[in-house]
Protein backbone atom coordinates (compact mmCIF):
# COMPACT_ATOMS: atom_id res chain seq x y z
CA UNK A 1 92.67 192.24 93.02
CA UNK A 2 96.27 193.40 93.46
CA UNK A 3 96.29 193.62 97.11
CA UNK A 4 95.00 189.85 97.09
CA UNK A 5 97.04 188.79 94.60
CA UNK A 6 100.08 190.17 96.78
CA UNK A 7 98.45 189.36 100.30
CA UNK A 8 98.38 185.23 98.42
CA UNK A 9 101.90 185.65 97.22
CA UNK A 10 103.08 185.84 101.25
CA UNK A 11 100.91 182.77 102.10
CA UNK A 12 101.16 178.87 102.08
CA UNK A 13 99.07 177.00 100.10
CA UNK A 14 96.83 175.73 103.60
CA UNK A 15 96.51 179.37 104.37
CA UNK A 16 95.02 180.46 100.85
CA UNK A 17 93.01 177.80 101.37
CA UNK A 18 91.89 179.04 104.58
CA UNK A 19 91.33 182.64 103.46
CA UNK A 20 89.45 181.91 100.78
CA UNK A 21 86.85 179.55 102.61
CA UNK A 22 86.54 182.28 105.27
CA UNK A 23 85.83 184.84 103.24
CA UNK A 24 84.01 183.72 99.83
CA UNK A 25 82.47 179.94 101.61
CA UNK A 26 78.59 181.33 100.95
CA UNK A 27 79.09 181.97 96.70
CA UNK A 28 80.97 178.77 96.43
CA UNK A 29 78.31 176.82 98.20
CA UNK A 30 75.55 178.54 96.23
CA UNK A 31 77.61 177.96 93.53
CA UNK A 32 78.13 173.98 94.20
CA UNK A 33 74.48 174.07 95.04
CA UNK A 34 73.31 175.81 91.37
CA UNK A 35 75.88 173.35 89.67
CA UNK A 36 74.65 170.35 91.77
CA UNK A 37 70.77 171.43 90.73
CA UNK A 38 71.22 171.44 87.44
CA UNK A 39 72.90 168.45 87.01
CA UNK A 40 70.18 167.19 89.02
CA UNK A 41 67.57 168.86 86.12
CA UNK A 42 69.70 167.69 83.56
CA UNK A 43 69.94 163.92 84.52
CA UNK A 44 66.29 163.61 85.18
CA UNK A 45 65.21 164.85 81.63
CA UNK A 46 67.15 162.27 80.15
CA UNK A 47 66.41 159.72 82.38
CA UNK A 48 62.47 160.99 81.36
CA UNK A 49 63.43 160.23 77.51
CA UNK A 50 65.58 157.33 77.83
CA UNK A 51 62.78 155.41 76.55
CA UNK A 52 64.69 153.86 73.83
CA UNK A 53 64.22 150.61 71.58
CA UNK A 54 67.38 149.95 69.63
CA UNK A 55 67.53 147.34 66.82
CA UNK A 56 71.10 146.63 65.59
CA UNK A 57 71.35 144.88 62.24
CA UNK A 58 74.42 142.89 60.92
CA UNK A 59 73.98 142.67 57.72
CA UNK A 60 74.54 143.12 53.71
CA UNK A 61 72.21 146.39 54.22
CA UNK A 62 73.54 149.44 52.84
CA UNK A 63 72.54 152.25 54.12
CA UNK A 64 69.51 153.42 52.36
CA UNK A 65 68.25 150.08 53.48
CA UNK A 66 68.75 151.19 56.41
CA UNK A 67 67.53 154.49 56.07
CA UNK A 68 64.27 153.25 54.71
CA UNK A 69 63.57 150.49 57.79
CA UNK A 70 64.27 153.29 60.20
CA UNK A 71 61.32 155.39 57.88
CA UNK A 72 59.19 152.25 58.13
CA UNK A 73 59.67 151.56 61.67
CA UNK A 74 58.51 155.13 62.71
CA UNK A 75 55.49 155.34 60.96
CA UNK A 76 54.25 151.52 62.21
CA UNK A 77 55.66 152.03 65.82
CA UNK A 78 53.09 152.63 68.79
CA UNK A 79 55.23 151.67 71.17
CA UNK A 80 56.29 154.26 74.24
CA UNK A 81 60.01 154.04 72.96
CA UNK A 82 61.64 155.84 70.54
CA UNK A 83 62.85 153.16 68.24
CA UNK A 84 66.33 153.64 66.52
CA UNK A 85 68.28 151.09 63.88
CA UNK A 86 71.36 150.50 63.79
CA UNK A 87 73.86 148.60 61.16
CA UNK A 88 77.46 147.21 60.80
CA UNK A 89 77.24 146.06 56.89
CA UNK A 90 79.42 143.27 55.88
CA UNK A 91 79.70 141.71 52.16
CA UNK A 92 79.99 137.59 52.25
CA UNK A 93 80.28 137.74 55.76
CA UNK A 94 83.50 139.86 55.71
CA UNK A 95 82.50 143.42 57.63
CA UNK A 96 84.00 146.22 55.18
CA UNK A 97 84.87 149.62 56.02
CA UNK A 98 86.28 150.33 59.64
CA UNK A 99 85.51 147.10 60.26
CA UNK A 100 87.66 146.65 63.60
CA UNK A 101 85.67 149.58 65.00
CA UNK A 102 82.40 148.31 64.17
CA UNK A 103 82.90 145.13 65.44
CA UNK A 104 84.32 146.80 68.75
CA UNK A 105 80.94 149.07 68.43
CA UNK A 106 78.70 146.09 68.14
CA UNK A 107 80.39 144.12 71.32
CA UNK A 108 80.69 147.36 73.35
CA UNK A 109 75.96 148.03 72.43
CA UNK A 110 75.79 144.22 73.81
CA UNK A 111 77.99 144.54 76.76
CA UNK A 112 75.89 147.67 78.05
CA UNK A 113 72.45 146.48 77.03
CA UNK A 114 72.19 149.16 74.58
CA UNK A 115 70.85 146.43 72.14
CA UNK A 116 66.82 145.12 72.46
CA UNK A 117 67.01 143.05 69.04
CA UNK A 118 70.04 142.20 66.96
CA UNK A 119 69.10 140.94 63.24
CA UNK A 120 71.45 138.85 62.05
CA UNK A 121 72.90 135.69 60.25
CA UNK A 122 73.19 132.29 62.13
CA UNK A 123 76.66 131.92 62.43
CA UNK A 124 76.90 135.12 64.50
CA UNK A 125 73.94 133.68 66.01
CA UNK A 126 75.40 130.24 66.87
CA UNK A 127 79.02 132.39 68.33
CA UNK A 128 76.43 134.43 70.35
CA UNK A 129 74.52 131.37 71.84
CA UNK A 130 77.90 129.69 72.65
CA UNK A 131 79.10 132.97 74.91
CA UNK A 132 75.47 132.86 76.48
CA UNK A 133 74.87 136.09 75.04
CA UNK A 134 71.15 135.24 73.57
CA UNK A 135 68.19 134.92 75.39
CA UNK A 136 65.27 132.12 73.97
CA UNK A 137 62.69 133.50 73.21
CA UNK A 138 60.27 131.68 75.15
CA UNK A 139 61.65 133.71 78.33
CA UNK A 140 60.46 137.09 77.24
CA UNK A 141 57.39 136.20 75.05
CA UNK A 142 54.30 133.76 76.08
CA UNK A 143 54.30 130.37 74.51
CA UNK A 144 50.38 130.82 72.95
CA UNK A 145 52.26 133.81 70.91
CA UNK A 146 55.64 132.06 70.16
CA UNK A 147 53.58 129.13 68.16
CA UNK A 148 52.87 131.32 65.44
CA UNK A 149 57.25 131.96 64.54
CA UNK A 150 57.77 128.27 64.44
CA UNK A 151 58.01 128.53 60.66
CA UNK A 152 61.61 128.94 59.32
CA UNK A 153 62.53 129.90 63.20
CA UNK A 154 66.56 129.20 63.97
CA UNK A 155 66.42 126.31 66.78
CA UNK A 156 69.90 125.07 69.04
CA UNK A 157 69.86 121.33 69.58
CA UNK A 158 67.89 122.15 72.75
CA UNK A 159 64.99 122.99 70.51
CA UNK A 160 64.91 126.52 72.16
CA UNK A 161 63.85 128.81 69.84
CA UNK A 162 66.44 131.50 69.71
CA UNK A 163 65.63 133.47 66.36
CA UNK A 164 62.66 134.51 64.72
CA UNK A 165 62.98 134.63 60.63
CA UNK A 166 62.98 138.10 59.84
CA UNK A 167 60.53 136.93 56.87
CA UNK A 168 57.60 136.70 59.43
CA UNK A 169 58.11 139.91 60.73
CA UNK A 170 55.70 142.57 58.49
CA UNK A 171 57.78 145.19 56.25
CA UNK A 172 61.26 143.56 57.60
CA UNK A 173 60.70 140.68 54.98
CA UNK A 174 61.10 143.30 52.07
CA UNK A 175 64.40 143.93 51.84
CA UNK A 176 66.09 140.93 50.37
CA UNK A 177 69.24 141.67 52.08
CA UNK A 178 67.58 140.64 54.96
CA UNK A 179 66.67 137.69 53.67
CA UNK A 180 68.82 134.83 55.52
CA UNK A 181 68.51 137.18 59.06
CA UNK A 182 66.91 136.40 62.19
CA UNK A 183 65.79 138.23 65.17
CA UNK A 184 67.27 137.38 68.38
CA UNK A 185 67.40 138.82 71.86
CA UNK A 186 70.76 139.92 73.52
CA UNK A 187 70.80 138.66 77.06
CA UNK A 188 71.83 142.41 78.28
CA UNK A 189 68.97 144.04 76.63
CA UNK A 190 67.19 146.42 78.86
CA UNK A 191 63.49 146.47 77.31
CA UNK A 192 62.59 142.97 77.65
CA UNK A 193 58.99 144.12 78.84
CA UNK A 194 58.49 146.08 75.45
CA UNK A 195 59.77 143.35 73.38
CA UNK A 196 56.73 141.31 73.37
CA UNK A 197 54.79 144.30 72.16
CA UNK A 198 57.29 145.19 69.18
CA UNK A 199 57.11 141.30 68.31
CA UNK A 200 53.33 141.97 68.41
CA UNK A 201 53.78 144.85 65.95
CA UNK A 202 56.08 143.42 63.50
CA UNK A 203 53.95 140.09 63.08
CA UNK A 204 52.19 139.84 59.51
């Protein structure tokens, strides 16, 4: 080690360069190769259990609301998704604690379709509609299905129906903090094929 150390010290940086590709080239490219592998390994096992479902929630929930929807949601959910819940809590409309960051959390889900269904109030809804950020729901689920949320359902003028009244969806209309909340669709969200089954699920 001393004799390379010194035989470096007399070197340029090109030549260094040069010896060491001459003389160690096969380890490093096995070692590339082993790295490159099992990133390879690594990607494709979570690529196999991306299947996620994510429901964000802004809303007067606390968190053992939340808690106990996430409970509820696992034991009803057939779907091949892993379903998780998510929450940014606000009091009168006013997000407390952190609530900078969890605004910046909830745009940053939306922006990288991280988000399937976003429960929420209708003046979010109506800001979201206005930036195009909503899908209707009539282009993910079939019309024959959508007749039976026209109860209570949030409308624009166009008459597109935009949010479903979390009251018709099963175990959702429990918790009366959920009480003035629809579900909508972000326009990013990655799962639209699933959504139509979780709709089917969550239906009374």
């Amino acid at each position: 080690m001393k004799k390379l150390m010194h035989l470096f010290n007399t070197m340029t940086w090109k030549e260094r360069v040069d010896y060491v590709w001459e003389y160690y080239k096969l380890p490093i490219i096995g070692l590339l190769s082993f790295v490159a592998f099992g990133w390879f390994m690594f990607d494709g096992l979570l690529a196999k259990d991306a299947k996620t479902f994510e429901i964000m929630m802004v809303s007067e929930a606390d968190s053992a609301t939340v808690e106990q929807v996430t409970k509820d949601l696992e034991n009803t959910n057939t779907l091949d998704h892993t379903v998780y819940v998510e929450n940014i809590q606000h009091s009168g409309g006013k997000v407390i604690e952190n609530g900078y960051q969890q605004l910046k959390k909830l745009a940053s889900s939306l922006s990288v379709g991280q988000v399937d269904i976003l429960i929420t109030e209708v003046p979010l809804i109506k800001q979201l509609i206005d930036e195009e950020l909503l899908l209707p729901w009539d282009e993910i689920v079939a019309s024959d299905q959508l007749q039976l949320y026209q109860i209570d359902a949030y409308k624009e003028h166009s008459e597109k129906l935009y949010g479903i009244d979390v009251k018709q969806l099963s175990f959702l209309s429990d918790y009366p903090e959920l009480q003035d909340t629809y579900a909508v669709v972000p326009a990013t969200s990655r799962n639209q094929e699933a959504i139509t089954s979780f709709l089917t699920e969550l239906k009374k």
